[in-house]
Protein backbone atom coordinates (compact mmCIF):
# COMPACT_ATOMS: atom_id res chain seq x y z
CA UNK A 1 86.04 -108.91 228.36
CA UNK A 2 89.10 -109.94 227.94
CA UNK A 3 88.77 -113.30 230.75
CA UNK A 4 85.80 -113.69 228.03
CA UNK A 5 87.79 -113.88 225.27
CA UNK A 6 90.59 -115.94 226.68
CA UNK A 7 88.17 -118.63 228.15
CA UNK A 8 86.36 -119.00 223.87
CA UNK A 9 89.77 -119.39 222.88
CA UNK A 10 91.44 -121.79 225.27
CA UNK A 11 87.66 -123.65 224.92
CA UNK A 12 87.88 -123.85 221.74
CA UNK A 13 91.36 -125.42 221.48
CA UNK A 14 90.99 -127.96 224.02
CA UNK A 15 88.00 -128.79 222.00
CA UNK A 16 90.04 -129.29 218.78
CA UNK A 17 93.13 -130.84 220.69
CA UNK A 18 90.59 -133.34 222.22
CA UNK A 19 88.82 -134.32 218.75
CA UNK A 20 92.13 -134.35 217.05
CA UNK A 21 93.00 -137.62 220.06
CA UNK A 22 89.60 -138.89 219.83
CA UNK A 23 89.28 -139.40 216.28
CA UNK A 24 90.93 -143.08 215.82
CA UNK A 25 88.67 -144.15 218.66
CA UNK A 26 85.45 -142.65 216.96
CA UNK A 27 86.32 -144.24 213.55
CA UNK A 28 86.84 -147.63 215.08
CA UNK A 29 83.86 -148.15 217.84
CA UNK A 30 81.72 -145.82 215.56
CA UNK A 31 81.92 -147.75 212.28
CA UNK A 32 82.92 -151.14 213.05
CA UNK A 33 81.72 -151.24 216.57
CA UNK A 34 84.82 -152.48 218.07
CA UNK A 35 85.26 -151.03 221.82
CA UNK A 36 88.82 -150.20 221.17
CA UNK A 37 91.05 -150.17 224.78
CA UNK A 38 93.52 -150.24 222.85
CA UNK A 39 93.29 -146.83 221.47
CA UNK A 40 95.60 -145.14 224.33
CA UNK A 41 98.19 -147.65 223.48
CA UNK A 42 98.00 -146.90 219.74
CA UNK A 43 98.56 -143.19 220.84
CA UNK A 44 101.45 -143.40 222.92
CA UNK A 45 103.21 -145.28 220.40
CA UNK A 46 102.73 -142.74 217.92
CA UNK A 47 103.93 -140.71 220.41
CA UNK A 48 107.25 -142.34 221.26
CA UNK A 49 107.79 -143.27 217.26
CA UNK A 50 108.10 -139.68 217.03
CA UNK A 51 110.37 -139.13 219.67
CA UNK A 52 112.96 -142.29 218.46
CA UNK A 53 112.91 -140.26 214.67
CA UNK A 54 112.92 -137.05 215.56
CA UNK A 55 115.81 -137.88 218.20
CA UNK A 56 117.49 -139.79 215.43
CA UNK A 57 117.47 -136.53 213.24
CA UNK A 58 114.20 -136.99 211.20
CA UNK A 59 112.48 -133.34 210.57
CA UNK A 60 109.13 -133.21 212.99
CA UNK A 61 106.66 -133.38 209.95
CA UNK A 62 107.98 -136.23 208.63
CA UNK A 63 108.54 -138.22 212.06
CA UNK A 64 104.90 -137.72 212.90
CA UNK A 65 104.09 -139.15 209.16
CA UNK A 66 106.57 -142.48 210.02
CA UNK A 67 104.64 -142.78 213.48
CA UNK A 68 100.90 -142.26 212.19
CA UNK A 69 102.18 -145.13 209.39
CA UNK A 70 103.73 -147.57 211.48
CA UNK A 71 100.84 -147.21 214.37
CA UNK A 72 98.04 -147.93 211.50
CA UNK A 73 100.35 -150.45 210.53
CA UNK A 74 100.69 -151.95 214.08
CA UNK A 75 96.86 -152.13 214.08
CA UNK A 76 96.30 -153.84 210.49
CA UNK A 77 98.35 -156.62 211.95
CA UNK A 78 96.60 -156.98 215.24
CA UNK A 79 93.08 -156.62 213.28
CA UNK A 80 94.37 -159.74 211.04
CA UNK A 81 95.64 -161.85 213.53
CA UNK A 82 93.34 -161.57 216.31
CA UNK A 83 90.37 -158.61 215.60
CA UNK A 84 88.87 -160.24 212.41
CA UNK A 85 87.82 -163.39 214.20
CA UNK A 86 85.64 -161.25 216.76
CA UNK A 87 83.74 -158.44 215.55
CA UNK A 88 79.93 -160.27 216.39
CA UNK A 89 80.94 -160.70 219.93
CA UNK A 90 81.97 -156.55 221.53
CA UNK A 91 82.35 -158.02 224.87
CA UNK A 92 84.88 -160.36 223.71
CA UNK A 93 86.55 -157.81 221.52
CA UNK A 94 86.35 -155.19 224.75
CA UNK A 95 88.75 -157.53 226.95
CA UNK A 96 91.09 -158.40 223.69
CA UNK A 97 91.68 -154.82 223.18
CA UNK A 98 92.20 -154.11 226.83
CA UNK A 99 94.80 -157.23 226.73
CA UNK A 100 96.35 -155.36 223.23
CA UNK A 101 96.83 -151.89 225.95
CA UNK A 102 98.31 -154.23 228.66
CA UNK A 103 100.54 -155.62 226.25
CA UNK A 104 101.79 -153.32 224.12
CA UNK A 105 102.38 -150.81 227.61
CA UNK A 106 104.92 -153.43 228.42
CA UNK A 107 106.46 -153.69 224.91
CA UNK A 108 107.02 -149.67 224.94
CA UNK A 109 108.71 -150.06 228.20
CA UNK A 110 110.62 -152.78 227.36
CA UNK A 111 111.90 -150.94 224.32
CA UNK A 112 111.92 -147.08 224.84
CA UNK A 113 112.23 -147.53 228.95
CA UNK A 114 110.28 -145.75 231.81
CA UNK A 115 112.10 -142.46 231.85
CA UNK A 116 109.97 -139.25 230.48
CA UNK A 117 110.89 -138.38 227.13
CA UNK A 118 110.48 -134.90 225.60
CA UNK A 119 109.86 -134.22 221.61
CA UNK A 120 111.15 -130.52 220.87
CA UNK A 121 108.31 -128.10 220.05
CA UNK A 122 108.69 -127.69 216.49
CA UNK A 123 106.62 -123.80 216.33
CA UNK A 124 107.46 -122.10 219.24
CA UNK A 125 106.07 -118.58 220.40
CA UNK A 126 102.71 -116.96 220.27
CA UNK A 127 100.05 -116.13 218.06
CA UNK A 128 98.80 -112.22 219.52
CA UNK A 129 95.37 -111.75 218.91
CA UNK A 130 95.14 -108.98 220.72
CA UNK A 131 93.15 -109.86 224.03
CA UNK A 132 94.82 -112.62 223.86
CA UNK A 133 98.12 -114.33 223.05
CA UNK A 134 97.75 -118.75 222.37
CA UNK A 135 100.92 -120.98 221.87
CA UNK A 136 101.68 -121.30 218.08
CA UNK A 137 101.74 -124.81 217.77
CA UNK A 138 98.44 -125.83 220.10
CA UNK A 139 96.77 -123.60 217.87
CA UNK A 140 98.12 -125.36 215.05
CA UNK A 141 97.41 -128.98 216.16
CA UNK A 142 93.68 -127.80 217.17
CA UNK A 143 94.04 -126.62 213.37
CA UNK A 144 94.57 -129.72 212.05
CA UNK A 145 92.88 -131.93 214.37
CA UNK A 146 89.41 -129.66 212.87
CA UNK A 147 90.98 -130.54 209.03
CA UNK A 148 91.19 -134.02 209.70
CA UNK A 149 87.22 -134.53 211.24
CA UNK A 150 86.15 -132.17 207.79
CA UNK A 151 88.56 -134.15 205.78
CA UNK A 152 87.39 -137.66 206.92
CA UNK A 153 83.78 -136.80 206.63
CA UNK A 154 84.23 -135.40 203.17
CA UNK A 155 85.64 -138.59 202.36
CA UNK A 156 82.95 -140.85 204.49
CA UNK A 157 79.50 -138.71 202.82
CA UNK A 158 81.37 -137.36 199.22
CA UNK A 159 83.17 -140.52 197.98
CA UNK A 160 82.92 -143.94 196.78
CA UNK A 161 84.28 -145.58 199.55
CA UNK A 162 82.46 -143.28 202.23
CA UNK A 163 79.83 -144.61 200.40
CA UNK A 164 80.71 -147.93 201.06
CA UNK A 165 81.72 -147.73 204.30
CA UNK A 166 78.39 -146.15 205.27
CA UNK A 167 76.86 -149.38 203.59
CA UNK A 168 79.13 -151.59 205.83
CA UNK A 169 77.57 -149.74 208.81
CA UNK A 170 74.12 -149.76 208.05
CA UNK A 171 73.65 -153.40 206.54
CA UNK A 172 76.73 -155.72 206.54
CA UNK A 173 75.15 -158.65 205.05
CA UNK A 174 72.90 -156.63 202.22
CA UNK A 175 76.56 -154.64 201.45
CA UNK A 176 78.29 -158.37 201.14
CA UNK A 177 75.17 -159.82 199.08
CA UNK A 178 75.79 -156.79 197.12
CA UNK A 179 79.38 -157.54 196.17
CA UNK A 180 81.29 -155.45 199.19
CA UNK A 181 84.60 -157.48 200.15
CA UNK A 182 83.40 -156.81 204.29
CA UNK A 183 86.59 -158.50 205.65
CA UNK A 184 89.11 -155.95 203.44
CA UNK A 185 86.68 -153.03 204.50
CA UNK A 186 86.98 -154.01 208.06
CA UNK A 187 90.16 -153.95 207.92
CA UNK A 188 90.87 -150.66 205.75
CA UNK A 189 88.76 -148.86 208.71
CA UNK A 190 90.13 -150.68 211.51
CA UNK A 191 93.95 -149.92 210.42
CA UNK A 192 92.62 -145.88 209.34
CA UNK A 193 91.37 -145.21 213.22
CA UNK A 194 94.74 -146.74 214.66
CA UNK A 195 96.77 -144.50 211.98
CA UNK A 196 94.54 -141.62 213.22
CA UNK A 197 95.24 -142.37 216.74
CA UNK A 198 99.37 -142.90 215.97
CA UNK A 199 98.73 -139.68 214.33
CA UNK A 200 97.24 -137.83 217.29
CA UNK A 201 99.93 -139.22 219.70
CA UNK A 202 102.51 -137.69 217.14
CA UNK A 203 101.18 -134.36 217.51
CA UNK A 204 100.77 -134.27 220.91
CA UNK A 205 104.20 -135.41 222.48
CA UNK A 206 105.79 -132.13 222.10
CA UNK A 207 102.80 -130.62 223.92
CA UNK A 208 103.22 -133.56 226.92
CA UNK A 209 106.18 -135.33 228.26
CA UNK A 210 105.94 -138.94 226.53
CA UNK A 211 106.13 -141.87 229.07
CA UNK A 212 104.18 -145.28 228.97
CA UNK A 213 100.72 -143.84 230.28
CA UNK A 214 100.85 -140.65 228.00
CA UNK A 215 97.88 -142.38 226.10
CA UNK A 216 95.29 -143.32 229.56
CA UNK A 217 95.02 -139.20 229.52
CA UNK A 218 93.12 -139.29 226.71
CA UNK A 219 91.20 -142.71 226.52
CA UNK A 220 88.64 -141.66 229.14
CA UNK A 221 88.24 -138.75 227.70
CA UNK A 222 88.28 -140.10 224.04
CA UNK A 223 85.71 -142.48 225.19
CA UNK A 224 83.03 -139.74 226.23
CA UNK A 225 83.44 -137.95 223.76
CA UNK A 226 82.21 -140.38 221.41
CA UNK A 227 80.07 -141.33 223.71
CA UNK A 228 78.46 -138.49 224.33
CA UNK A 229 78.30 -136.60 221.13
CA UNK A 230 76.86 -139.92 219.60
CA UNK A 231 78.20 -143.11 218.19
CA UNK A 232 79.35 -143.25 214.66
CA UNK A 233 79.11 -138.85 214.19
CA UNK A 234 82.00 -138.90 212.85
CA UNK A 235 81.74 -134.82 211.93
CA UNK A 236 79.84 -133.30 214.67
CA UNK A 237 79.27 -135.97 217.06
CA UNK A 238 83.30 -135.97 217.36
CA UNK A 239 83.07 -131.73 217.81
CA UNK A 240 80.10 -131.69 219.57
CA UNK A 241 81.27 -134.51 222.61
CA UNK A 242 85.25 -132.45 222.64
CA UNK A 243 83.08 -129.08 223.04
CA UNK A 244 81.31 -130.59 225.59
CA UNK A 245 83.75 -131.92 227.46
CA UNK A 246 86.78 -129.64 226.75
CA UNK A 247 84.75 -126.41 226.64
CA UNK A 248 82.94 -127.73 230.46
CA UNK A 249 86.26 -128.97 231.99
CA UNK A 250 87.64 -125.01 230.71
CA UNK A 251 84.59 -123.40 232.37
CA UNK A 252 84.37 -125.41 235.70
CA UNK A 253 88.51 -124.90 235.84
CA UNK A 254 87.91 -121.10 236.51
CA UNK A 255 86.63 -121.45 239.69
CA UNK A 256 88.22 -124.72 241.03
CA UNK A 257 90.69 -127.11 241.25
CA UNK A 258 91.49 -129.22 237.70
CA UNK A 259 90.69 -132.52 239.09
CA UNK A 260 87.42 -131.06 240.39
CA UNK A 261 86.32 -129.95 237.05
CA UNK A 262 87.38 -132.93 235.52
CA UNK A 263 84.82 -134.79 237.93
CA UNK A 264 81.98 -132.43 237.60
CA UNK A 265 82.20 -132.71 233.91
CA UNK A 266 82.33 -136.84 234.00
CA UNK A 267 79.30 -136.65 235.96
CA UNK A 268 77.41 -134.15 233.50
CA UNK A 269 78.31 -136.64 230.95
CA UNK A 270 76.85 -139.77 233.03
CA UNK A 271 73.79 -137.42 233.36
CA UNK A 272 73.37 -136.55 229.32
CA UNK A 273 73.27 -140.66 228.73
CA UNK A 274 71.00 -141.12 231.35
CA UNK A 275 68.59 -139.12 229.36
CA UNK A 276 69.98 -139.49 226.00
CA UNK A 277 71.99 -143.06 225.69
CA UNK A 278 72.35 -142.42 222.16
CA UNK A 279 74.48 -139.40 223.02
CA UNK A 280 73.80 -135.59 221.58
CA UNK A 281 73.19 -135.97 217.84
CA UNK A 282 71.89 -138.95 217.41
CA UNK A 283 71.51 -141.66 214.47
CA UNK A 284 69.18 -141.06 211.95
């Protein structure tokens, strides 16, 4: 009972952990339809921005703020400059991102160097729930990464500018013949799923050691689970692919090797689209 209860639990935070890094990607290729390759190196940077404050004597909270900030910011600027002049042609805007990862992987090692970095775990110890005992702050970053999905899709089905933004998506040149400034919405999402992913990488580095690559352990992974849950579900397409692929890679783990499960459940995924392209839930 209790190898029950531990397996729902760790399931269930790998699932939250892995929607909480996903998000920026799922926001940008889901709403704007921008590929985004660049997503790892948006969350690595958040992750090392984090480390330089919080190493310079900025309080944790407050670091990962500056670093979600200054990654959104990072991506506003390379959405103006190169982005903007791209977003009818996803092939082309596939190997510009991928150039924006090669790039900016060089950058971080030019500046912050190639040693592993470390960001102090800001809640340690244990939650005991009885059968079992999780790590304070991974159960607090699955926490928020499940109050930023709600969050954002309050905002995206409950607001004016979900409203809009779900206009954007549906019929671009109806929403601009209707008076919608396209070019300042692409951009507002655009710079909102890089300060997501800067985000993400800010939570995670105490939970990883932060080097140059920190962000390729996620972008597979980030990638099916947009994938798979479905395109532009922002709420549970995002939940839905993490379950899937957190809660499968937990399961298979049990009774082999990590890598191992981490195959079988790539290949499970390859299967779903095979049968469902769209991925799990999808557009209406």
């Amino acid at each position: 009972m209790e190898t029950a209860i531990s397996v729902v639990v760790d399931a269930t935070l790998i699932t939250l952990v892995l929607a909480l890094a996903a998000f920026g990607l799922a926001i940008i290729y889901g709403l704007v339809g921008v590929i985004n390759m660049g997503h790892g190196a948006f969350l690595t940077l958040g992750a090392y921005l984090t480390w330089a404050a919080t190493t310079s004597g900025v309080p944790f909270i407050l670091a990962v703020a500056i670093a979600a900030i200054g990654v959104g910011i990072v991506g506003l600027i390379f959405e103006h400059l190169i982005i903007r002049h791209f977003y009818d042609k996803p092939f082309d805007t596939l190997l510009l991102t991928w150039a924006f990862f090669l790039v900016m992987t060089e950058i971080i090692k030019i500046v912050f160097g190639t040693d592993f970095r470390n960001v102090a775990n800001p809640l340690p110890g244990a939650i005991d729930l009885g059968a079992v005992k999780i790590p304070a702050y991974r159960g607090l970053v699955g926490l928020i990464g499940l109050a930023l999905v709600g969050g954002t899709a309050f905002v995206f089905y409950r607001t004016t500018l979900g409203i809009k933004i779900r206009a954007l998506v549906q019929n671009r040149e109806v929403a601009s013949l209707l008076g919608l400034n396209i070019a300042r919405m692409y951009k507002l999402v655009f710079a909102i799923g890089a300060c997501a992913a800067g985000l993400a990488g800010g939570l995670l580095s105490p939970m990883l050691s932060v080097d140059p690559y920190i962000g390729n352990v996620f972008l597979v992974r980030s990638f099916f689970v947009v994938i798979v849950g479905g395109v532009g579900q922002l709420l549970g397409g995002t939940l839905v692919g993490s379950f899937f692929i957190g809660g499968s890679e937990t399961l298979f783990a049990l009774f082999s090797k990590q890598v191992f499960a981490q195959t079988v459940v790539f290949l499970l995924a390859i299967v779903i689209l095979r049968f469902r392209p769209a991925g799990i839930l999808r557009q209406k």
